[in-house]
Protein backbone atom coordinates (compact mmCIF):
# COMPACT_ATOMS: atom_id res chain seq x y z
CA UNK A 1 47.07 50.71 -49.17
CA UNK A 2 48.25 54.45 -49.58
CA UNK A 3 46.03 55.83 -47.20
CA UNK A 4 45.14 54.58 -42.95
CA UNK A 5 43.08 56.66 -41.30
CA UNK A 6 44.62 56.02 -37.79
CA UNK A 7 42.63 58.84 -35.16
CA UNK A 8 39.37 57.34 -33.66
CA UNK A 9 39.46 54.20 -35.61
CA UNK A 10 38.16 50.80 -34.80
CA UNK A 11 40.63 48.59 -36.37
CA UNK A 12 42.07 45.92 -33.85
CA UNK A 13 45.71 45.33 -33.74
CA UNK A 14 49.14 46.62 -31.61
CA UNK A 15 50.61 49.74 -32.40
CA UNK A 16 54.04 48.87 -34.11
CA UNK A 17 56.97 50.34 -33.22
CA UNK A 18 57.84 52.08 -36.38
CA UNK A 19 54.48 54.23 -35.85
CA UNK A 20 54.95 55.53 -33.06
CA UNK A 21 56.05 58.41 -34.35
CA UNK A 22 52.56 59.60 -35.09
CA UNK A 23 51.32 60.08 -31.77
CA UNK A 24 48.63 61.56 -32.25
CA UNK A 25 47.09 59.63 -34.73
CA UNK A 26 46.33 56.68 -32.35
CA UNK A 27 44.90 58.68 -29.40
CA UNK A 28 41.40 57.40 -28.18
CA UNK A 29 41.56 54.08 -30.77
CA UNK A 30 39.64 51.81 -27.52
CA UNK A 31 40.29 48.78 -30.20
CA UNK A 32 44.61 49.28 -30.57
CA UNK A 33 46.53 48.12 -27.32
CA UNK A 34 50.37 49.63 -26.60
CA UNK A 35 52.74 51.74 -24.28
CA UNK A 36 50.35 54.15 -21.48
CA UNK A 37 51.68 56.94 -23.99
CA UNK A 38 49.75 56.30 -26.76
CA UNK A 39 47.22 56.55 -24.37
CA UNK A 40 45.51 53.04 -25.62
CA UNK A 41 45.11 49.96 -23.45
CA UNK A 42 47.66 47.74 -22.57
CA UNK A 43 48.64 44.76 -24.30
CA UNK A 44 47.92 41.16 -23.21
CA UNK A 45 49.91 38.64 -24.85
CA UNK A 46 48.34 36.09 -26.74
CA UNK A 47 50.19 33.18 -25.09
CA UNK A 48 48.92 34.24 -21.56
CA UNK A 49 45.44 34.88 -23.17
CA UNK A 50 45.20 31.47 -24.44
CA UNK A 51 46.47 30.06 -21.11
CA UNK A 52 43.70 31.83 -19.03
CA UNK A 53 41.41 30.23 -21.00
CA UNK A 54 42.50 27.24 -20.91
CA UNK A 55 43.03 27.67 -17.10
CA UNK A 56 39.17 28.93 -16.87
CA UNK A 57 38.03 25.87 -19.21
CA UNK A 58 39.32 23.14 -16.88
CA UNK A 59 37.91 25.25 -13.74
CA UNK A 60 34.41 24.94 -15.04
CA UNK A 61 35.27 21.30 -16.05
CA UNK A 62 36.08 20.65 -12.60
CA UNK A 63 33.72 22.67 -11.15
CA UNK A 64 30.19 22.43 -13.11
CA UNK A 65 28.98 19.14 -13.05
CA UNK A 66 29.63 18.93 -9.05
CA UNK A 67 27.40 22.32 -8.50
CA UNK A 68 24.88 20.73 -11.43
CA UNK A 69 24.78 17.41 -9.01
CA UNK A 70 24.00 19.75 -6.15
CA UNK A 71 21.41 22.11 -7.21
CA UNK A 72 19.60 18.52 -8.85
CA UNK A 73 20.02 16.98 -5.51
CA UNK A 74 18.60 20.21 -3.45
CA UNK A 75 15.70 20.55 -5.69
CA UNK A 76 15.02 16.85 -5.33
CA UNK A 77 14.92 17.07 -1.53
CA UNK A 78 12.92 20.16 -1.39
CA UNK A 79 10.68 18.81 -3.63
CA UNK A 80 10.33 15.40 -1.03
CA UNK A 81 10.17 17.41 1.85
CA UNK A 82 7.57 19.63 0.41
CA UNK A 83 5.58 16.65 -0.55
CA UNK A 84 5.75 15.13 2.90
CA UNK A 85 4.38 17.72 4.37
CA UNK A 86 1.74 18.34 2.07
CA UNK A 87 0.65 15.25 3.08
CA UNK A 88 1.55 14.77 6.96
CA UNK A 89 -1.17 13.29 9.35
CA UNK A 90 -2.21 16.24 11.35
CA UNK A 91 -3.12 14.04 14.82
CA UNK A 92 -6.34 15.10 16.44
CA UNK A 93 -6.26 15.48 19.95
CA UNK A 94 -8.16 12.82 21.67
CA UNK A 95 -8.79 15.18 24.24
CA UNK A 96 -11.30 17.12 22.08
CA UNK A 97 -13.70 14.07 22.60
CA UNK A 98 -15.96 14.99 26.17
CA UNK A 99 -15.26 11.45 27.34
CA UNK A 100 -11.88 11.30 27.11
CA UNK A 101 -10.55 13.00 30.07
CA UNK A 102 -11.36 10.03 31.98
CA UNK A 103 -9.21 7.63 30.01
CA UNK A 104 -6.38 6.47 31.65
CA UNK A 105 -3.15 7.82 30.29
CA UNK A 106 -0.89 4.91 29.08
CA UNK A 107 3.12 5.47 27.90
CA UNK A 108 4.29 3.36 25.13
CA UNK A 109 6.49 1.87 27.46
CA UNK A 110 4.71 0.42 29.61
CA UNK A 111 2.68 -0.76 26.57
CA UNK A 112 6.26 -2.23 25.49
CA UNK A 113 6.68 -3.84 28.52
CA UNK A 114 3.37 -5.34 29.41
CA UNK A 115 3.26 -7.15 25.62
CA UNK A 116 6.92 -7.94 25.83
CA UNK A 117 7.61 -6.06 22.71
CA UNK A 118 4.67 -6.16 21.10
CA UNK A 119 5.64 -10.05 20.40
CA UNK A 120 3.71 -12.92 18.83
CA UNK A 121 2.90 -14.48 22.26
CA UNK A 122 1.06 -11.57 23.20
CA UNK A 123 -0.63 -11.10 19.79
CA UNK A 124 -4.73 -11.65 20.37
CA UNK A 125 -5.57 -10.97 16.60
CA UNK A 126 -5.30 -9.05 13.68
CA UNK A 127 -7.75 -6.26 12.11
CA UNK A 128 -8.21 -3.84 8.81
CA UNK A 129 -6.03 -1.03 10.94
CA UNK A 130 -3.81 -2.82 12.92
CA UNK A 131 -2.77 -5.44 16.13
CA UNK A 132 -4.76 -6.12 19.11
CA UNK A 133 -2.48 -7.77 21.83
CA UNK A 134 -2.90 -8.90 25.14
CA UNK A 135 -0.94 -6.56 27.74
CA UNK A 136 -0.26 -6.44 31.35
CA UNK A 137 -0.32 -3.06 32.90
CA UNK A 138 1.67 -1.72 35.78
CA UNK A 139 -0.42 -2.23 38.40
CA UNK A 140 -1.39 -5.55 37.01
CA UNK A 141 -4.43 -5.29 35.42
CA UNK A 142 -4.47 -7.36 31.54
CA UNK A 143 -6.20 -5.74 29.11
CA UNK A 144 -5.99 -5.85 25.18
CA UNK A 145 -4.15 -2.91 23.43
CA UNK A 146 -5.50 -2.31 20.11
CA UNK A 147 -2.46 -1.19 17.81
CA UNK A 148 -3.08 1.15 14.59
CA UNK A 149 -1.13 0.82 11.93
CA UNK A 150 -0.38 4.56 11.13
CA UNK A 151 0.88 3.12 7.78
CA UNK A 152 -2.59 2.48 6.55
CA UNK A 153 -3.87 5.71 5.25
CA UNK A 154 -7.42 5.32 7.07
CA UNK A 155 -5.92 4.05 10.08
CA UNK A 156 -5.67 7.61 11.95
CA UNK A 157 -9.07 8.22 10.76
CA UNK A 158 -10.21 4.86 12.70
CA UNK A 159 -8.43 5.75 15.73
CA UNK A 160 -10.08 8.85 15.46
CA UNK A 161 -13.78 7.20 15.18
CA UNK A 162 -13.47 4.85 17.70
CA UNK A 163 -12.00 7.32 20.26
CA UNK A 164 -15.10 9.79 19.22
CA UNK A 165 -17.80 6.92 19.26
CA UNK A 166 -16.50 4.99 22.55
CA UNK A 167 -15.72 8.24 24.71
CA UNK A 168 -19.71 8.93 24.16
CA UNK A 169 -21.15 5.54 24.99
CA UNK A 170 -21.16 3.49 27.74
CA UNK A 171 -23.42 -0.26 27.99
CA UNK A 172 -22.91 -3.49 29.35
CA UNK A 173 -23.11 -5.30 25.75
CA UNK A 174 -20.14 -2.42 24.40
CA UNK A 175 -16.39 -3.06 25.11
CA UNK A 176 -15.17 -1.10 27.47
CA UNK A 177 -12.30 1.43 27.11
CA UNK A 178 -9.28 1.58 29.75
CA UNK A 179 -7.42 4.14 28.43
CA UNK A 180 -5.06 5.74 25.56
CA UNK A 181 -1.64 5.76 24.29
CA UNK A 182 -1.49 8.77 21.61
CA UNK A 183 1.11 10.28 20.16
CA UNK A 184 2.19 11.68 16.32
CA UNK A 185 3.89 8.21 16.05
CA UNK A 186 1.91 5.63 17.82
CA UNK A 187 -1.77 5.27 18.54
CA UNK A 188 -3.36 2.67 20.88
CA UNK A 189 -6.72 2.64 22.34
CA UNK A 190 -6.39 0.21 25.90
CA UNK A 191 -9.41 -1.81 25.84
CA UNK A 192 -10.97 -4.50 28.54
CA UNK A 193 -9.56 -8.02 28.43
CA UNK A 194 -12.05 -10.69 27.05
CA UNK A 195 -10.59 -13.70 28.20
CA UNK A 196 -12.93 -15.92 26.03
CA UNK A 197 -11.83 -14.33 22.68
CA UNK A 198 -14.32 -13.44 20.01
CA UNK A 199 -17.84 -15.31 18.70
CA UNK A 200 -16.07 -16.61 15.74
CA UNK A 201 -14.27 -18.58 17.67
CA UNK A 202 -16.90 -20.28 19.59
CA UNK A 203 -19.15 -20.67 16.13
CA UNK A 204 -16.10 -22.25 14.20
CA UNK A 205 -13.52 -23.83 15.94
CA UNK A 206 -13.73 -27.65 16.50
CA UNK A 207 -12.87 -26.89 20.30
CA UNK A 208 -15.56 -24.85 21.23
CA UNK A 209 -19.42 -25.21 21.43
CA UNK A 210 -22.58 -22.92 21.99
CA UNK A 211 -25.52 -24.61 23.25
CA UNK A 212 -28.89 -23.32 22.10
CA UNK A 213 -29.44 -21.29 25.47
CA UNK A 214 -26.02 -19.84 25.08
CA UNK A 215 -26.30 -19.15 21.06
CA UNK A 216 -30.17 -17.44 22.26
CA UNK A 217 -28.30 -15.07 24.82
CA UNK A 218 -25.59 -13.73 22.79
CA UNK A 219 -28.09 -12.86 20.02
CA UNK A 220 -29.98 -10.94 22.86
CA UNK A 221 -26.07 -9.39 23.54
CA UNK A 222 -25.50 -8.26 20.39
CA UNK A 223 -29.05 -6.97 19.85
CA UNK A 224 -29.49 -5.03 22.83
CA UNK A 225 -26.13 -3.23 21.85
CA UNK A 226 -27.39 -2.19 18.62
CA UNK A 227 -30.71 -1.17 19.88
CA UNK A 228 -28.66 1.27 22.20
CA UNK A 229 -26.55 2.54 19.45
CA UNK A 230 -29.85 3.00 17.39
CA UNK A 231 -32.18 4.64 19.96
CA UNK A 232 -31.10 4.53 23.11
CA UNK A 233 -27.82 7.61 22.86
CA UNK A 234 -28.68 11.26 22.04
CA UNK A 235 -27.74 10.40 18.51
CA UNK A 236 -27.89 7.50 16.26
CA UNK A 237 -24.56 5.45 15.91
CA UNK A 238 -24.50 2.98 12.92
CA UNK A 239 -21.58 0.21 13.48
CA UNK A 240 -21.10 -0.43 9.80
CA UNK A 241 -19.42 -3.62 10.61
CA UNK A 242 -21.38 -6.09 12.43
CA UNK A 243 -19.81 -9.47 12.03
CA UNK A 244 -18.79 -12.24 14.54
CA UNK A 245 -15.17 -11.47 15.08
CA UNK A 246 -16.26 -8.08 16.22
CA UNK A 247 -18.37 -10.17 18.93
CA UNK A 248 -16.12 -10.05 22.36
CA UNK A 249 -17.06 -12.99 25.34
CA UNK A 250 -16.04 -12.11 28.88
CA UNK A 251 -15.28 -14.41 31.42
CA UNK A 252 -18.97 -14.93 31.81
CA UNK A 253 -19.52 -15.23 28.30
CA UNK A 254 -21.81 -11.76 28.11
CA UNK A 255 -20.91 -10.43 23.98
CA UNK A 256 -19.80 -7.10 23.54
CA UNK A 257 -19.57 -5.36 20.51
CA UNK A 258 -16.23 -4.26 19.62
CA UNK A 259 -14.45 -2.27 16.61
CA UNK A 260 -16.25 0.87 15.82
CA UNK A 261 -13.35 2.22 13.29
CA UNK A 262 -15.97 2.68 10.24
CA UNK A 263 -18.83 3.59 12.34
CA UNK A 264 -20.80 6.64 11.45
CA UNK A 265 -22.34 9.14 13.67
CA UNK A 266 -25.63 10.50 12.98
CA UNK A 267 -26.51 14.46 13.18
CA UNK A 268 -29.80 14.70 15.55
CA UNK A 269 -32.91 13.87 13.30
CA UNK A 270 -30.38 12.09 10.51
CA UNK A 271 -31.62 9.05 9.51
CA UNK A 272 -29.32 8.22 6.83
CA UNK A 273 -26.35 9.40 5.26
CA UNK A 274 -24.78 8.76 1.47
CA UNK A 275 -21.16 7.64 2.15
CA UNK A 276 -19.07 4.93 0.68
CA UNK A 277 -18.36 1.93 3.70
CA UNK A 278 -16.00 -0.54 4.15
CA UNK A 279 -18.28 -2.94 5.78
CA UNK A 280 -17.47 -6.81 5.14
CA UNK A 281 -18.01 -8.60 2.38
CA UNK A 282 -21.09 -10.93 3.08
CA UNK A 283 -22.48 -9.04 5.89
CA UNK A 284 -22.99 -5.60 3.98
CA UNK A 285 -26.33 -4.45 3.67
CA UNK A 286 -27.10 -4.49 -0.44
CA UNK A 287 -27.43 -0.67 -0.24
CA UNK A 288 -24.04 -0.13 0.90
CA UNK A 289 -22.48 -0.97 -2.65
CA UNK A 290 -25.41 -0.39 -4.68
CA UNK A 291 -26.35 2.91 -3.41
CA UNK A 292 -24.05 3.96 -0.76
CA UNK A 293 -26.71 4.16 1.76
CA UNK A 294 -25.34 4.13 5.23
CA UNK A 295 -28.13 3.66 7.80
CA UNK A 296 -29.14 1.96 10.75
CA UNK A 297 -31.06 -0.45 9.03
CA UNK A 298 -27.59 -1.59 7.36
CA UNK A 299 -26.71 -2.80 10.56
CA UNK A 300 -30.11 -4.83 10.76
CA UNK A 301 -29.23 -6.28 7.82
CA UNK A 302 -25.65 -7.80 9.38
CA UNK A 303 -27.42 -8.23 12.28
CA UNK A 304 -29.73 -10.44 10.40
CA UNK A 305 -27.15 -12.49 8.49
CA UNK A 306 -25.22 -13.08 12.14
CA UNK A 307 -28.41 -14.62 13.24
CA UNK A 308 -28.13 -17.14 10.14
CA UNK A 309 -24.14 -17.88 11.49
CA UNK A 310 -25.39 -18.31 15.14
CA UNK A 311 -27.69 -20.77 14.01
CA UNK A 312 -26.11 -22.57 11.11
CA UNK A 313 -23.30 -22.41 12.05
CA UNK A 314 -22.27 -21.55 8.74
CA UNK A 315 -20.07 -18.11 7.63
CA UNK A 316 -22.14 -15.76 4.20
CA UNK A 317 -18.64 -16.49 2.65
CA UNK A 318 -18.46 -19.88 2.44
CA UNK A 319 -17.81 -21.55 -1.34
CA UNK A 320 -21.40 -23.36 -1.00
CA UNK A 321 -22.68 -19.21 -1.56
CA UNK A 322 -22.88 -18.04 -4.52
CA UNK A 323 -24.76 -15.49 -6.44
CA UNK A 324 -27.20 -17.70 -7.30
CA UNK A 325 -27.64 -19.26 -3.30
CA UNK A 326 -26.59 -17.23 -0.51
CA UNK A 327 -26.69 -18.13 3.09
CA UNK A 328 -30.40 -16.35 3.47
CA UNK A 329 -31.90 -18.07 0.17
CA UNK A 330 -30.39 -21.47 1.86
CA UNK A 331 -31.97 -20.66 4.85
CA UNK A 332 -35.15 -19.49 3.77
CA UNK A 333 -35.78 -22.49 1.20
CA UNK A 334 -35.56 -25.22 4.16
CA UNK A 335 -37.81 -22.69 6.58
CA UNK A 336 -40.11 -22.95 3.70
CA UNK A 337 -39.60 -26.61 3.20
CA UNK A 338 -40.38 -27.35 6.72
CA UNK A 339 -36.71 -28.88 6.56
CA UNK A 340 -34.73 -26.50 9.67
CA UNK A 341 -32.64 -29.66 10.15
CA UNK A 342 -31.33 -29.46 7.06
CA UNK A 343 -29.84 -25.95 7.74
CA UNK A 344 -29.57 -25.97 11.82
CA UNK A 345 -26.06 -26.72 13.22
CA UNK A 346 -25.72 -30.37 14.14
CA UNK A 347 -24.98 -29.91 17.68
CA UNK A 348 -27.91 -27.49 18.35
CA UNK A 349 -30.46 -30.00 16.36
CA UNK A 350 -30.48 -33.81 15.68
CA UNK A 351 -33.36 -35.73 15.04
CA UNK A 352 -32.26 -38.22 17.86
CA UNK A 353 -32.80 -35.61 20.88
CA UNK A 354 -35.69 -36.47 22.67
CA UNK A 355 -36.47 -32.75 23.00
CA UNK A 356 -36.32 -32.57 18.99
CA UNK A 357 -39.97 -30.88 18.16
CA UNK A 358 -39.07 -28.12 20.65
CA UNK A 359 -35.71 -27.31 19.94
CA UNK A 360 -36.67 -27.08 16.08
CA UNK A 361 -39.80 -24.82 16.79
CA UNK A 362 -36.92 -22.29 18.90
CA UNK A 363 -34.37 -22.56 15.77
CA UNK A 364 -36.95 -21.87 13.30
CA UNK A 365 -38.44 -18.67 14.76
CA UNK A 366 -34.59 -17.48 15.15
CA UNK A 367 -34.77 -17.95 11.14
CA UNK A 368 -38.18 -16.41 11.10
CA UNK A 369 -36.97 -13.28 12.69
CA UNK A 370 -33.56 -13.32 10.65
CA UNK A 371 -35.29 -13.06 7.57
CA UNK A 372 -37.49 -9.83 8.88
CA UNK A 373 -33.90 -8.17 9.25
CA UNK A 374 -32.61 -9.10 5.82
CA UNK A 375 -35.32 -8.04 3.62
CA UNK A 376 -34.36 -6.16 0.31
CA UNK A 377 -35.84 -2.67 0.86
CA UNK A 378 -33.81 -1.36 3.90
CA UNK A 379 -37.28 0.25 4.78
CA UNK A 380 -39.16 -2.88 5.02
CA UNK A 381 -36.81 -4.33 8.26
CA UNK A 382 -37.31 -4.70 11.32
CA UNK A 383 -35.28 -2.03 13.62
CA UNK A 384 -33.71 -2.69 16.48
CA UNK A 385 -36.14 -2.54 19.25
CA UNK A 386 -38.69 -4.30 17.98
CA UNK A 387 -35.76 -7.56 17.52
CA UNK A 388 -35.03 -7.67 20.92
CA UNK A 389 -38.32 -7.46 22.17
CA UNK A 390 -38.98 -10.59 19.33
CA UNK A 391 -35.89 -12.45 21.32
CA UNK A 392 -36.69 -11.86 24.90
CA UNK A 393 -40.32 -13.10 23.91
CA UNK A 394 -38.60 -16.60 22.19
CA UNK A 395 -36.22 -16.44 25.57
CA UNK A 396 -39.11 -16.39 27.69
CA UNK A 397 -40.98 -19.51 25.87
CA UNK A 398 -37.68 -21.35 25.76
CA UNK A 399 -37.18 -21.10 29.63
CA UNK A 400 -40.96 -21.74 30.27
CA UNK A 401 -41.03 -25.32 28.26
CA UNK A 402 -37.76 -26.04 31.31
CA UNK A 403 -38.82 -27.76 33.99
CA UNK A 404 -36.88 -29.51 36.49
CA UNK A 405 -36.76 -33.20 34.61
CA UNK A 406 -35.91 -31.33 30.77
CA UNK A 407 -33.50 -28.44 32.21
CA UNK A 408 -30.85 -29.63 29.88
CA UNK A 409 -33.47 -30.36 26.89
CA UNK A 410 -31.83 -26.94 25.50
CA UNK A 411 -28.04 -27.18 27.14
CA UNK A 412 -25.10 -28.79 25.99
CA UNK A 413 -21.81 -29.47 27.86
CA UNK A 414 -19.49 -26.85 26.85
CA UNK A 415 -16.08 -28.35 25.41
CA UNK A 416 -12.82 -27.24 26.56
């Protein structure tokens, strides 16, 4: 090479020491590195280049992955705590319901203390949305604490129902409320103590017996509650869930309905309403899963198939029902038959009681009515007030056929 054009060049390399005679021909080459008076940047050495490298390398070694662990791990929990509170209950207050103010305000602690921990021995029973238990309050009155389990993704919505429904109702066949407990982590409505448990109970445990004057006023119990639900309250209330653990006896063995966590409240002039239901399995109205018909003649329907249970003594679920028989065809194919003793509970009819003819005549026109609640076309049953008018009129021949020789022709010692 003869010729290097040295002035302004781009060429990268150090300025040697045998060139610095030329001077001038290195001035403003931004690519050569020297002495300040060659007027060129300085020179780093290569050793101490590599070495910073290096040095920088194992920084970011060290460094990267723990930053990389903590931006994952603060997206992940921004992400969760985003997500929670998308979907955070946002409690209604149960003050917004008119009746409410007049509940009696109840701390979880005295809740804890009167149920001694919400333990086993105090537990009463067990529902779709929680724990019922048996609780003393401060001043000593017992009462029965119905727990929701704020787990359950309806159960706020229950709460919710029942406070709206009970804080607008008030009749002697409808439990009672006592007061609240209501907070973002706990909910418990404080209802009246029934110290003789529920129907269910007293239809199916060996230990207990209804006799056929006792079976004949609990019907009326149960009836006259859903007649005031119906038509007797500004607006119609349908209980969606009429069944015989959801029957309450007090000590004087008067029913009152309980559990109104699915009910549905009725607009004024709504009749029905298309909804899906959780009602229970056997005493759901056919329109319920077929159609999704929610209506007060849904609860005629259940009403109709707790007749059958009172009578029978026999639950819609049992493995004798089927598709092909349920607890109504059984029923209605022995009315037909003339054969009620085939389908009547034993201790409520036995062809050996001397009273036999009029005890049968009072069973069968229980079934009679029955089946007027549970025909097919929701449209075609009998409502409410017209079944408890049917029952007081059965009532009043039953206590008209008791004179003072046959007053226990329709009672039966009650076991203990």
């Amino acid at each position: 090479m003869r010729f290097w054009h040295r002035h302004s060049n781009t060429v990268e390399s150090t300025i040697l020491q045998q060139f610095r005679q030329w001077l001038e021909s290195f001035l403003n080459n931004s690519a050569l590195c020297g002495e300040a008076k060659f007027h060129v940047p300085h020179c780093i050495r290569k050793d101490i280049r590599k070495s910073s490298l290096k040095k920088d390398s194992r920084l970011m070694k060290y460094i990267l992955p723990p930053f990389t662990s903590l931006v994952i791990l603060a997206t992940i929990i921004v992400l969760l705590l985003m997500r929670r509170r998308k979907s955070k209950r946002v409690p209604v207050p149960v003050d917004k319901f008119p009746g409410v103010v007049d509940w009696r305000r109840i701390s979880y602690i005295e809740l804890v203390r009167g149920t001694n921990d919400f333990s086993e021995t105090s537990l009463l029973g067990r529902g779709s949305f929680g724990s019922v238990f048996k609780s003393t309050l401060s001043d000593g009155l017992d009462v029965a604490a119905k727990v929701f389990n704020l787990n359950l993704q309806r159960a706020v919505r229950s709460f919710d129902t029942e406070c709206e429904v009970l804080s607008n109702v008030r009749h002697r066949n409808l439990v009672q409320v006592v007061g609240c407990c209501s907070n973002p982590e706990f909910k418990a409505l404080i209802l009246e103590y029934m110290p003789n448990g529920s129907l269910e109970k007293w239809l199916h445990f060996e230990s207990y017996c209804l006799d056929l004057l006792q079976s004949l006023q609990l019907a009326i119990d149960v009836a006259s509650a859903l007649e005031y639900l119906h038509h007797g309250h500004t607006f119609p209330i349908v209980h969606c869930d009429i069944k015989p653990s959801n029957v309450l006896l007090d000590e004087d063995m008067i029913a009152h309905l309980a559990d109104f966590g699915i009910s549905k409240l009725f607009d004024d002039g709504e009749t029905m309403v298309q909804t899906k239901t959780l009602a229970t399995i056997g005493y759901a109205a056919p329109e319920y899963g077929s159609e999704g018909k929610v209506s007060t003649n849904g609860d005629v329907y259940s009403y109709g198939i707790l007749l059958l249970e009172i009578f029978t003594r026999k639950k819609p679920t049992e493995d004798m029902f089927d598709d092909e028989m349920s607890i109504k065809d059984w029923v209605h194919k022995a009315t037909q038959e003339n054969a009620v003793i085939e389908v009547a509970a034993p201790d409520l009819l036995a062809r050996d009681d001397q009273h036999f003819s009029a005890k049968e005549e009072c069973i069968s026109s229980f079934f009679s009515l029955a089946m007027k609640c549970l025909t097919v076309s929701p449209d075609e049953r009998i409502n409410m007030i017209e079944t408890v008018a049917a029952l007081q009129r059965i009532k009043t021949k039953v206590m008209a056929g008791i004179t003072s020789r046959q007053q226990y022709a329709f009672s039966i010692t009650t076991r203990q």
